[in-house]
N, C-alpha and C. Protein backbone atom coordinates (compact mmCIF):
# COMPACT_ATOMS: atom_id res chain seq x y z
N UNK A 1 14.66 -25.56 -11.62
CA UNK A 1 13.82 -25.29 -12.76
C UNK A 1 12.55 -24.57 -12.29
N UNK A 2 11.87 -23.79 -13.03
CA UNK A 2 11.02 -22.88 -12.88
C UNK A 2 9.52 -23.29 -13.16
N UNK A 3 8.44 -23.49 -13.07
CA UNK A 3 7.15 -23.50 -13.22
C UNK A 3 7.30 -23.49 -14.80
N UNK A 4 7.97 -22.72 -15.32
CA UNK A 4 7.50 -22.32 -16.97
C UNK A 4 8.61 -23.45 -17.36
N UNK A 5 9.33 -23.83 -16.56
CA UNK A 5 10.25 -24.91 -16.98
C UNK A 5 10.99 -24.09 -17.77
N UNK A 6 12.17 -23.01 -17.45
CA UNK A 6 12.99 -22.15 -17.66
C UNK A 6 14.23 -22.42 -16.77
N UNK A 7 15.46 -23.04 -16.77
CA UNK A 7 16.59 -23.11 -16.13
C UNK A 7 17.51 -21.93 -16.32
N UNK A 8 18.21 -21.81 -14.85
CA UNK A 8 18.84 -20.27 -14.21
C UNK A 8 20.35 -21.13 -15.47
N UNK A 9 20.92 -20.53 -16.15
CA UNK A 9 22.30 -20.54 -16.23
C UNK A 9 23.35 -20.41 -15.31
N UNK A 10 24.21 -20.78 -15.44
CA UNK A 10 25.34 -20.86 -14.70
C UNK A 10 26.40 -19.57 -14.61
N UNK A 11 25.89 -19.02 -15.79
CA UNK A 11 26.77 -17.44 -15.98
C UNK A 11 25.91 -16.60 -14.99
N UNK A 12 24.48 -17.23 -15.08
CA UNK A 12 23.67 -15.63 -14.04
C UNK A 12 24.64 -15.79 -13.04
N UNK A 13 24.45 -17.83 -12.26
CA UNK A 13 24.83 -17.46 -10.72
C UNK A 13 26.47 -16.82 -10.58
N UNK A 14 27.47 -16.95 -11.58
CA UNK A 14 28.99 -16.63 -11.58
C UNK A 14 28.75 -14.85 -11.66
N UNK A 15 27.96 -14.26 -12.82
CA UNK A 15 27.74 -13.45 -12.39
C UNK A 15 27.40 -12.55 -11.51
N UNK A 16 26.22 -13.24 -10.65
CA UNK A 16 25.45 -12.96 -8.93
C UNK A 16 26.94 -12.79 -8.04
N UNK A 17 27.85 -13.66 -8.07
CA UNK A 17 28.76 -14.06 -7.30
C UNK A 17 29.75 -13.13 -7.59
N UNK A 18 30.37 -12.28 -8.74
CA UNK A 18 31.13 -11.26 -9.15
C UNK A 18 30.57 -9.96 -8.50
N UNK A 19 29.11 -9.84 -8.50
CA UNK A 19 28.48 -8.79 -7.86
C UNK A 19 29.00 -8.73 -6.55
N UNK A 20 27.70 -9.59 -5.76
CA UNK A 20 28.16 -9.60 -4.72
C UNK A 20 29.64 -9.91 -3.71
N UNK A 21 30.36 -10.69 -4.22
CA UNK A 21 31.23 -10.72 -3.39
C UNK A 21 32.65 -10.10 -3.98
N UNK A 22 33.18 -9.96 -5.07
CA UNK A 22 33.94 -9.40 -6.07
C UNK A 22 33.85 -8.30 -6.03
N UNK A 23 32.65 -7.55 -5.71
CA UNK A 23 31.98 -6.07 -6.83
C UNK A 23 32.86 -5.56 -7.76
N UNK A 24 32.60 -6.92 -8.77
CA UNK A 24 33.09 -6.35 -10.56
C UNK A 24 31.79 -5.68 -11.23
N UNK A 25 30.61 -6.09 -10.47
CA UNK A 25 29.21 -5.46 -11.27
C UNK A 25 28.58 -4.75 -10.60
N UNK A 26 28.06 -3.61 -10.88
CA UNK A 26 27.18 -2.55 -10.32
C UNK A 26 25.84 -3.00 -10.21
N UNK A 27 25.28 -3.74 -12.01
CA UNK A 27 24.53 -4.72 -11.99
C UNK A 27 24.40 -5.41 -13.09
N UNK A 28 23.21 -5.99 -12.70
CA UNK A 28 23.39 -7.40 -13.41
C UNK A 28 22.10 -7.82 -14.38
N UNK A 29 21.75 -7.31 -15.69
CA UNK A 29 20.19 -7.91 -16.39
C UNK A 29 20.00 -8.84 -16.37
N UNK A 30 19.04 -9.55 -16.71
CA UNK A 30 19.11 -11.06 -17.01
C UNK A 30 17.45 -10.67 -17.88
N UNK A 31 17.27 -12.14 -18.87
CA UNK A 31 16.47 -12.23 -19.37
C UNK A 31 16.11 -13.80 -20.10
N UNK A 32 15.06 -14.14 -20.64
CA UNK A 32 14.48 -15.40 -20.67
C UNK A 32 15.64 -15.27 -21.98
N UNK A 33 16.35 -17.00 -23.01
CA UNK A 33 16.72 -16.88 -23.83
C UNK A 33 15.44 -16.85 -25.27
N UNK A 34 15.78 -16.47 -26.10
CA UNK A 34 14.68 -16.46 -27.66
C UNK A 34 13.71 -17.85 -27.15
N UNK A 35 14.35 -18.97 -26.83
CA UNK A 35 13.38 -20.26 -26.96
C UNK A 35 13.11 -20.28 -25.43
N UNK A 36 12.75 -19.50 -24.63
CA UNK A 36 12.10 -19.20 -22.96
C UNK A 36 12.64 -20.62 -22.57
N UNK A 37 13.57 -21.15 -22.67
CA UNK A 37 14.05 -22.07 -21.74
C UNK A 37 15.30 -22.17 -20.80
N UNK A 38 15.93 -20.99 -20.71
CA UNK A 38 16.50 -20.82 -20.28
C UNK A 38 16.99 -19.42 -19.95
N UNK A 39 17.09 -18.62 -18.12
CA UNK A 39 17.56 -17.62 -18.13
C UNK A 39 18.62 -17.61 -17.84
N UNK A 40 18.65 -15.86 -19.01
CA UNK A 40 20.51 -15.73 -19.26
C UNK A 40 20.73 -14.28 -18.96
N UNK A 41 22.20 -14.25 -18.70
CA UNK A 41 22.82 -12.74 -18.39
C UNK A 41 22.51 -11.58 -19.91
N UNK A 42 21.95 -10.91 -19.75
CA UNK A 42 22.11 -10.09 -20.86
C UNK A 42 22.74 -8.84 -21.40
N UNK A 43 23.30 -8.78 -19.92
CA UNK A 43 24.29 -7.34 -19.75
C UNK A 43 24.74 -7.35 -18.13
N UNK A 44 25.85 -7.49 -17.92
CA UNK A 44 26.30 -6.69 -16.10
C UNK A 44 27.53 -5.73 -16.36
N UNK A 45 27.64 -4.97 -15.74
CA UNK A 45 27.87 -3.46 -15.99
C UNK A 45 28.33 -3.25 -14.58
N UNK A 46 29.66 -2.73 -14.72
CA UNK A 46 30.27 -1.94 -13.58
C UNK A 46 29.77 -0.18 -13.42
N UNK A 47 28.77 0.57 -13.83
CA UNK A 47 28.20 1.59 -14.39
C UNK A 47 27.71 2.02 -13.17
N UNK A 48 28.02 2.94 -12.69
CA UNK A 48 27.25 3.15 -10.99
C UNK A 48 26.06 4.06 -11.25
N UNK A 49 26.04 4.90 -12.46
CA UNK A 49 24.85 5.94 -13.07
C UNK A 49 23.37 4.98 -13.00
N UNK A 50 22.53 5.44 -12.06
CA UNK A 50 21.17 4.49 -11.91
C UNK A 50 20.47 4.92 -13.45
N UNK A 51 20.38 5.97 -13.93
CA UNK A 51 19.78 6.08 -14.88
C UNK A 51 19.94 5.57 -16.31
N UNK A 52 21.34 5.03 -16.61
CA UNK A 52 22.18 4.42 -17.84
C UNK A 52 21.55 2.83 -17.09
N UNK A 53 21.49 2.48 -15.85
CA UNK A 53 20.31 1.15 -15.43
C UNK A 53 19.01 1.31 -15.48
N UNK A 54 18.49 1.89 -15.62
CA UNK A 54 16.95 2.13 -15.70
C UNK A 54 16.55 2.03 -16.98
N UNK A 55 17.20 2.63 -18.10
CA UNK A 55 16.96 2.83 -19.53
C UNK A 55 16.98 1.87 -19.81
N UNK A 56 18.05 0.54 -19.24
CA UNK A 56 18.07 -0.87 -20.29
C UNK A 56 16.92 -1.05 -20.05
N UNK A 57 15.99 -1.33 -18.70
CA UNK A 57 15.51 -1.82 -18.53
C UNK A 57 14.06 -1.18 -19.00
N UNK A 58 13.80 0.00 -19.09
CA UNK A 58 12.65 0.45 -20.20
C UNK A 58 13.01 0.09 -21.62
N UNK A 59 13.83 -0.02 -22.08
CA UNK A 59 13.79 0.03 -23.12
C UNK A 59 14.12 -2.01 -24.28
N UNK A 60 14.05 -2.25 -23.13
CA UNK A 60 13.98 -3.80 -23.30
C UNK A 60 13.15 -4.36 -24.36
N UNK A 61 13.37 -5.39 -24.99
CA UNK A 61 12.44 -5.92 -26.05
C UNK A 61 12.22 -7.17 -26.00
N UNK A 62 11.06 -7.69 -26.12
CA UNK A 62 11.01 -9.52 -26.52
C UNK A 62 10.26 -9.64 -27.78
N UNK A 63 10.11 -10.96 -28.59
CA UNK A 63 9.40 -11.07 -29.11
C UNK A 63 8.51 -11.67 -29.28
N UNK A 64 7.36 -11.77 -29.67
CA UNK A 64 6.12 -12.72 -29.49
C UNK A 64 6.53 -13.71 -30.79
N UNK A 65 5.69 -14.81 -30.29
CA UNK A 65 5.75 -16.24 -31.23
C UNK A 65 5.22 -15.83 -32.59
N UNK A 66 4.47 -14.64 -32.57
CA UNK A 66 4.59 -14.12 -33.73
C UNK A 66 5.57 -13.44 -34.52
N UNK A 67 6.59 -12.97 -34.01
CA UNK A 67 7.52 -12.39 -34.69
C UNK A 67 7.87 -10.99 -34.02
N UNK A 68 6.84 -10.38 -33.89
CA UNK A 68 6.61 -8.77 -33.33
C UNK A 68 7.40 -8.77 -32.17
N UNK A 69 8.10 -7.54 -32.53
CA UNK A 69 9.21 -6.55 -31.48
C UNK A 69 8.14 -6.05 -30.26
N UNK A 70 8.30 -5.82 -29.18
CA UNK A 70 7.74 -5.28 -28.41
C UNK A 70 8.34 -4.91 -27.11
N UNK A 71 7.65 -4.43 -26.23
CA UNK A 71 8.41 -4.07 -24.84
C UNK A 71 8.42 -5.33 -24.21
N UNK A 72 9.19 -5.36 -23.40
CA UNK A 72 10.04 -6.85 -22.79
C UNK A 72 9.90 -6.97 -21.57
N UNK A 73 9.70 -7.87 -20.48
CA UNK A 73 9.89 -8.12 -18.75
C UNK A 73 11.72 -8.81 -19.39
N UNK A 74 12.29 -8.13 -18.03
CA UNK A 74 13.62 -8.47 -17.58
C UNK A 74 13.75 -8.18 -16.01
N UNK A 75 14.74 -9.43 -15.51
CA UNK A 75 15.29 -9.01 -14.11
C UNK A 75 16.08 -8.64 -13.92
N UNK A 76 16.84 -7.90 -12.89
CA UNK A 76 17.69 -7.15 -13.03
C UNK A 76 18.23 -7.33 -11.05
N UNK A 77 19.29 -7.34 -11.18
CA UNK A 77 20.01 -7.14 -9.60
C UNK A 77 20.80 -6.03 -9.32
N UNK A 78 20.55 -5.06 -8.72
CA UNK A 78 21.35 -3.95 -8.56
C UNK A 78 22.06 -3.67 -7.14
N UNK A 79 23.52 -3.56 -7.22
CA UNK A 79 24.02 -3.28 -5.63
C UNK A 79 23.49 -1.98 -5.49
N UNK A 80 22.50 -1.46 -4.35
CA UNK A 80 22.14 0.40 -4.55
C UNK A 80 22.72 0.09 -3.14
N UNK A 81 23.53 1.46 -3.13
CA UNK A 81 23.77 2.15 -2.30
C UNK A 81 23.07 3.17 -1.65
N UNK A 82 23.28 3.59 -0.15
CA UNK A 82 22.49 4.90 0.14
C UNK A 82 23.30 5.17 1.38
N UNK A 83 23.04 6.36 1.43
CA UNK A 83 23.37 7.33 3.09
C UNK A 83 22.29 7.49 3.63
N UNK A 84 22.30 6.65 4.97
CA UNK A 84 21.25 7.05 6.16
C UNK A 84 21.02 8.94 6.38
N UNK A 85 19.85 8.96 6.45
CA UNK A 85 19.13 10.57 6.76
C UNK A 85 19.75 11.05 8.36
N UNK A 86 19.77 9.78 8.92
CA UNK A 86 20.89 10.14 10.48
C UNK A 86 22.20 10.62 10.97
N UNK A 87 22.46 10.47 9.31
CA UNK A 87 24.17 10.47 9.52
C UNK A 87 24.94 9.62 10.15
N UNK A 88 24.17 8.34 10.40
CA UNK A 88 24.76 6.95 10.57
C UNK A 88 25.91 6.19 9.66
N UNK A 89 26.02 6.62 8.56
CA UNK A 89 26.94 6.21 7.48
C UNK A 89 25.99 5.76 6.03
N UNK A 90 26.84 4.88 5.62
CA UNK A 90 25.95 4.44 4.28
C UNK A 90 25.38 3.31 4.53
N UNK A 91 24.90 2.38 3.50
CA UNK A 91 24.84 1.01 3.77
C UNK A 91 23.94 0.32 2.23
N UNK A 92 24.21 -0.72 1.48
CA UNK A 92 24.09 -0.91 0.43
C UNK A 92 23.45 -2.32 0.43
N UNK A 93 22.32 -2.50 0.09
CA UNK A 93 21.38 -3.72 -0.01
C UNK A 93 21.41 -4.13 -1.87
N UNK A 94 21.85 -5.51 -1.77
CA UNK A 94 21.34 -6.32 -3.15
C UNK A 94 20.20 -6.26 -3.27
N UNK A 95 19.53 -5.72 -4.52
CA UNK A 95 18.54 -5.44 -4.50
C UNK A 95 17.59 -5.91 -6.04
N UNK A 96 16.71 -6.76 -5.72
CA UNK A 96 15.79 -7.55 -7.25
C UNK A 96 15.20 -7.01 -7.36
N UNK A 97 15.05 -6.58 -9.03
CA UNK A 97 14.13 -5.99 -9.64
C UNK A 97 13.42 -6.67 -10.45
N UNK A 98 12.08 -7.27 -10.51
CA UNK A 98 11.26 -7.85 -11.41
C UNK A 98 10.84 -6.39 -12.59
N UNK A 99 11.05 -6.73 -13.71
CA UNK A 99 10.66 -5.37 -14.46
C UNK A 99 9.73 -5.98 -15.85
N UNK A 100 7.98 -5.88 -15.43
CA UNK A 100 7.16 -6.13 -16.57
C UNK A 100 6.53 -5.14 -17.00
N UNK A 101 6.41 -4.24 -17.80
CA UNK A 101 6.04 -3.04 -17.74
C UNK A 101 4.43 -3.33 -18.77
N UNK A 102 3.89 -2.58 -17.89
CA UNK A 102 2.24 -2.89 -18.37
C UNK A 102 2.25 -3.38 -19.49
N UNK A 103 2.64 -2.73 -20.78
CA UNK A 103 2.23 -2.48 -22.02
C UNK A 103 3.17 -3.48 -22.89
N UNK A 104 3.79 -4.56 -22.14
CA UNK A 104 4.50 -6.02 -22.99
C UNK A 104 3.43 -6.64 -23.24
N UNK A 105 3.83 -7.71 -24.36
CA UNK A 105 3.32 -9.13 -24.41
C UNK A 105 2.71 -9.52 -22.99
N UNK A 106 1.57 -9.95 -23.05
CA UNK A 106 0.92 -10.35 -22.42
C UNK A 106 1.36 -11.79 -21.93
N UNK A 107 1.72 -12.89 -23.05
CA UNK A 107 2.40 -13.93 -23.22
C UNK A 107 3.77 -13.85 -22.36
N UNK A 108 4.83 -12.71 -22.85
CA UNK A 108 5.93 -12.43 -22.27
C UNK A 108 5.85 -12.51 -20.38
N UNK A 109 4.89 -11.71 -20.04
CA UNK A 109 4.79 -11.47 -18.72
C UNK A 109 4.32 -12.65 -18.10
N UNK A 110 3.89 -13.29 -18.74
CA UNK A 110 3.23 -14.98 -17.80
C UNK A 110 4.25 -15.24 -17.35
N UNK A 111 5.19 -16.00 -19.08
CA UNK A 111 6.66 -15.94 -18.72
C UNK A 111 7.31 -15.94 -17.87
N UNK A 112 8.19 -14.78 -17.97
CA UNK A 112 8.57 -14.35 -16.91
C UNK A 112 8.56 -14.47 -15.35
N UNK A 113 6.71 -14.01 -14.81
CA UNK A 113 6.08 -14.36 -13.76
C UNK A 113 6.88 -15.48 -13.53
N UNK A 114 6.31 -16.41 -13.97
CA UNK A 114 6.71 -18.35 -13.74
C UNK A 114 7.84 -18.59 -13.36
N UNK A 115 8.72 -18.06 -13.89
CA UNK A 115 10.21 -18.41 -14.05
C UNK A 115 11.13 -17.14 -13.18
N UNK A 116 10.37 -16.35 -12.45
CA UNK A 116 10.80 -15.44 -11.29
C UNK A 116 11.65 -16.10 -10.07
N UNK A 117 10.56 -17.26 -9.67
CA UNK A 117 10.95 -18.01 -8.13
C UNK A 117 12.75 -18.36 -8.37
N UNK A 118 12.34 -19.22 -9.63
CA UNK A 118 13.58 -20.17 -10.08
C UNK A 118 15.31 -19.46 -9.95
N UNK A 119 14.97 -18.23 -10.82
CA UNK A 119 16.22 -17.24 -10.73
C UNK A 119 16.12 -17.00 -8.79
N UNK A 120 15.32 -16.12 -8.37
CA UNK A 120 15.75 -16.07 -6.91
C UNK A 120 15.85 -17.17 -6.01
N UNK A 121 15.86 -17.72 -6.07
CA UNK A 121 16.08 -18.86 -5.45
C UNK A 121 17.95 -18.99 -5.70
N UNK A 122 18.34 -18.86 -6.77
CA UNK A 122 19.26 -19.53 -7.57
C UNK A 122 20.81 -18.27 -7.04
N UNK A 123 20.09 -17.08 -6.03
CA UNK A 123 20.43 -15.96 -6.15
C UNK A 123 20.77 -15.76 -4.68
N UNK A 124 21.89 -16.36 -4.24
CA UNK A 124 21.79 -16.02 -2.19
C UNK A 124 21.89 -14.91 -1.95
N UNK A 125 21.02 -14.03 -1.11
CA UNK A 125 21.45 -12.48 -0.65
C UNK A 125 21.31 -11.73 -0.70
N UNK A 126 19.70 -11.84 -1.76
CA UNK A 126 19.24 -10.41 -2.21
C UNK A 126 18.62 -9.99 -1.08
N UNK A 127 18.96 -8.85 -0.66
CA UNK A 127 17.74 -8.20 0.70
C UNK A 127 16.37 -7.57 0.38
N UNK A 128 16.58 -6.71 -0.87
CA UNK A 128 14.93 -6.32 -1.19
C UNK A 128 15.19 -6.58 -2.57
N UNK A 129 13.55 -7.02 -2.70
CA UNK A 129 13.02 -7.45 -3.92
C UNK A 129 11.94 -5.77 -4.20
N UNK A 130 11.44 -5.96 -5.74
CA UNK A 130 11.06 -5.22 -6.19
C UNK A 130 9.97 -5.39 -7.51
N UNK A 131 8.93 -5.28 -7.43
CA UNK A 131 8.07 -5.49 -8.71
C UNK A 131 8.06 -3.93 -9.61
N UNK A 132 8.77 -4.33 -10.36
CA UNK A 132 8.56 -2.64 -11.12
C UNK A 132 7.30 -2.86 -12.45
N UNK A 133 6.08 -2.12 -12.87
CA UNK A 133 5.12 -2.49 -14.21
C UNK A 133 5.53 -1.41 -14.73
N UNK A 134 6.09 -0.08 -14.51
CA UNK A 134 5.87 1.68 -15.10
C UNK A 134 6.87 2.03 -14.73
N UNK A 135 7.35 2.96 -15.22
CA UNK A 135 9.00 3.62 -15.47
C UNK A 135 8.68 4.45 -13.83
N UNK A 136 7.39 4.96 -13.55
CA UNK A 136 7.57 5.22 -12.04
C UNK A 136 8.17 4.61 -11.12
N UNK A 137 8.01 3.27 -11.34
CA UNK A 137 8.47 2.20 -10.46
C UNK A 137 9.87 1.97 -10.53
N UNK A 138 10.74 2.47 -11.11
CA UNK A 138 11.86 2.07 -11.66
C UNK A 138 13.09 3.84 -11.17
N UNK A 139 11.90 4.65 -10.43
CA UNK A 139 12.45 6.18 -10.60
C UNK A 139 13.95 5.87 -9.07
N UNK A 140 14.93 6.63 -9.32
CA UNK A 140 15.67 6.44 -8.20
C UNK A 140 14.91 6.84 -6.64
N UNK A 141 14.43 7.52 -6.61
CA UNK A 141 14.15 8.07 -5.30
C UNK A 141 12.80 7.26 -5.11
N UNK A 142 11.89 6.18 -6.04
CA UNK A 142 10.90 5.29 -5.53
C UNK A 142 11.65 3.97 -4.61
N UNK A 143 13.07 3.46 -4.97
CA UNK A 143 13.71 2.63 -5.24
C UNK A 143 13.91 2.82 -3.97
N UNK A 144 14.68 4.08 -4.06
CA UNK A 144 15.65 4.23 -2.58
C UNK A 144 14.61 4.37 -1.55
N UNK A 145 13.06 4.50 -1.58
CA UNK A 145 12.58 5.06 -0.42
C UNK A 145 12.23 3.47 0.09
N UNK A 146 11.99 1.91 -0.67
CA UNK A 146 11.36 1.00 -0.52
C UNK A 146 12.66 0.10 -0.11
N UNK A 147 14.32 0.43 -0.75
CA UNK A 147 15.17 -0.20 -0.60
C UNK A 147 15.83 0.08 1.29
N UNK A 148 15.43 1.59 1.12
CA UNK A 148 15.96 2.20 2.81
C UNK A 148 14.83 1.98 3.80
N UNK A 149 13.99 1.52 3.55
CA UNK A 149 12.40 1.25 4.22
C UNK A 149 12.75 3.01 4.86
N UNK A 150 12.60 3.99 4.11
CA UNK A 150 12.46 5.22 4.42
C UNK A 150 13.41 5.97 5.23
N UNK A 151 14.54 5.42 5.85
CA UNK A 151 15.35 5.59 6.22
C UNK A 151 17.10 6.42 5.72
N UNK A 152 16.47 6.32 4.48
CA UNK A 152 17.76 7.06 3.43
C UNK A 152 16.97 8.56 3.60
């Protein structure tokens, strides 16, 4: 359980586990449920196009206890692939994406924050983590330069 007192579901970790060891998923969303007590899968996608992954994740929504639609924090696990700049071969790191983008609920992003540890924890294997706030943060070639520690 998480600080915000938010429990990981059991579909994330079956899901985590299809990723990684299966690769039935390219990746994997996840997001708090309507009553923030629980995180849940909200989409995993065999989709290897980074940009058809990037869009869910701009274009995400939560809503405040008021009612109001707004932009959303979601996590997200992506297998990225890359080719070494050496011509060493490829090599593909699980890779977490925290995604709060400035301009959410303020409320939403506490959220979230809190209930970050709980999901990774819950998650064996991710090699790089990632705080994305701005669709910059989210660009393929920011991704790949922090996922290859510069090496792609």
């Amino acid at each position: 359980m998480s600080q915000s007192g938010a429990s990981v579901s059991q579909d994330c970790i079956t899901a985590y586990n299809d990723l990684k060891l299966a690769k039935k998923y390219k990746y994997i969303v996840f997001k708090l449920s309507d009553d923030n007590r629980e995180i849940v899968v909200e989409e995993a996608s065999p989709d290897k196009d980074w940009e058809t992954f990037r869009e869910k994740l701009v274009s995400a929504t939560t809503k405040s206890r008021s009612g109001a639609v707004g932009k959303g924090p979601r996590y997200a696990v992506y297998d990225f692939e890359y080719s070494l700049a050496s011509g060493e071969g490829s090599r593909n790191k699980i890779t977490f994406i925290a995604w709060s983008p400035d301009d959410a609920n303020v409320m939403a992003k506490m959220v979230y924050a809190s209930s970050k540890e709980a999901l990774k924890r819950s998650l064996t294997g991710i090699a790089t983590e990632l705080q994305a706030n701005d669709q910059d943060d989210i660009e393929y070639d920011t991704v790949l330069k922090v996922v290859s520690k510069g090496l792609a």
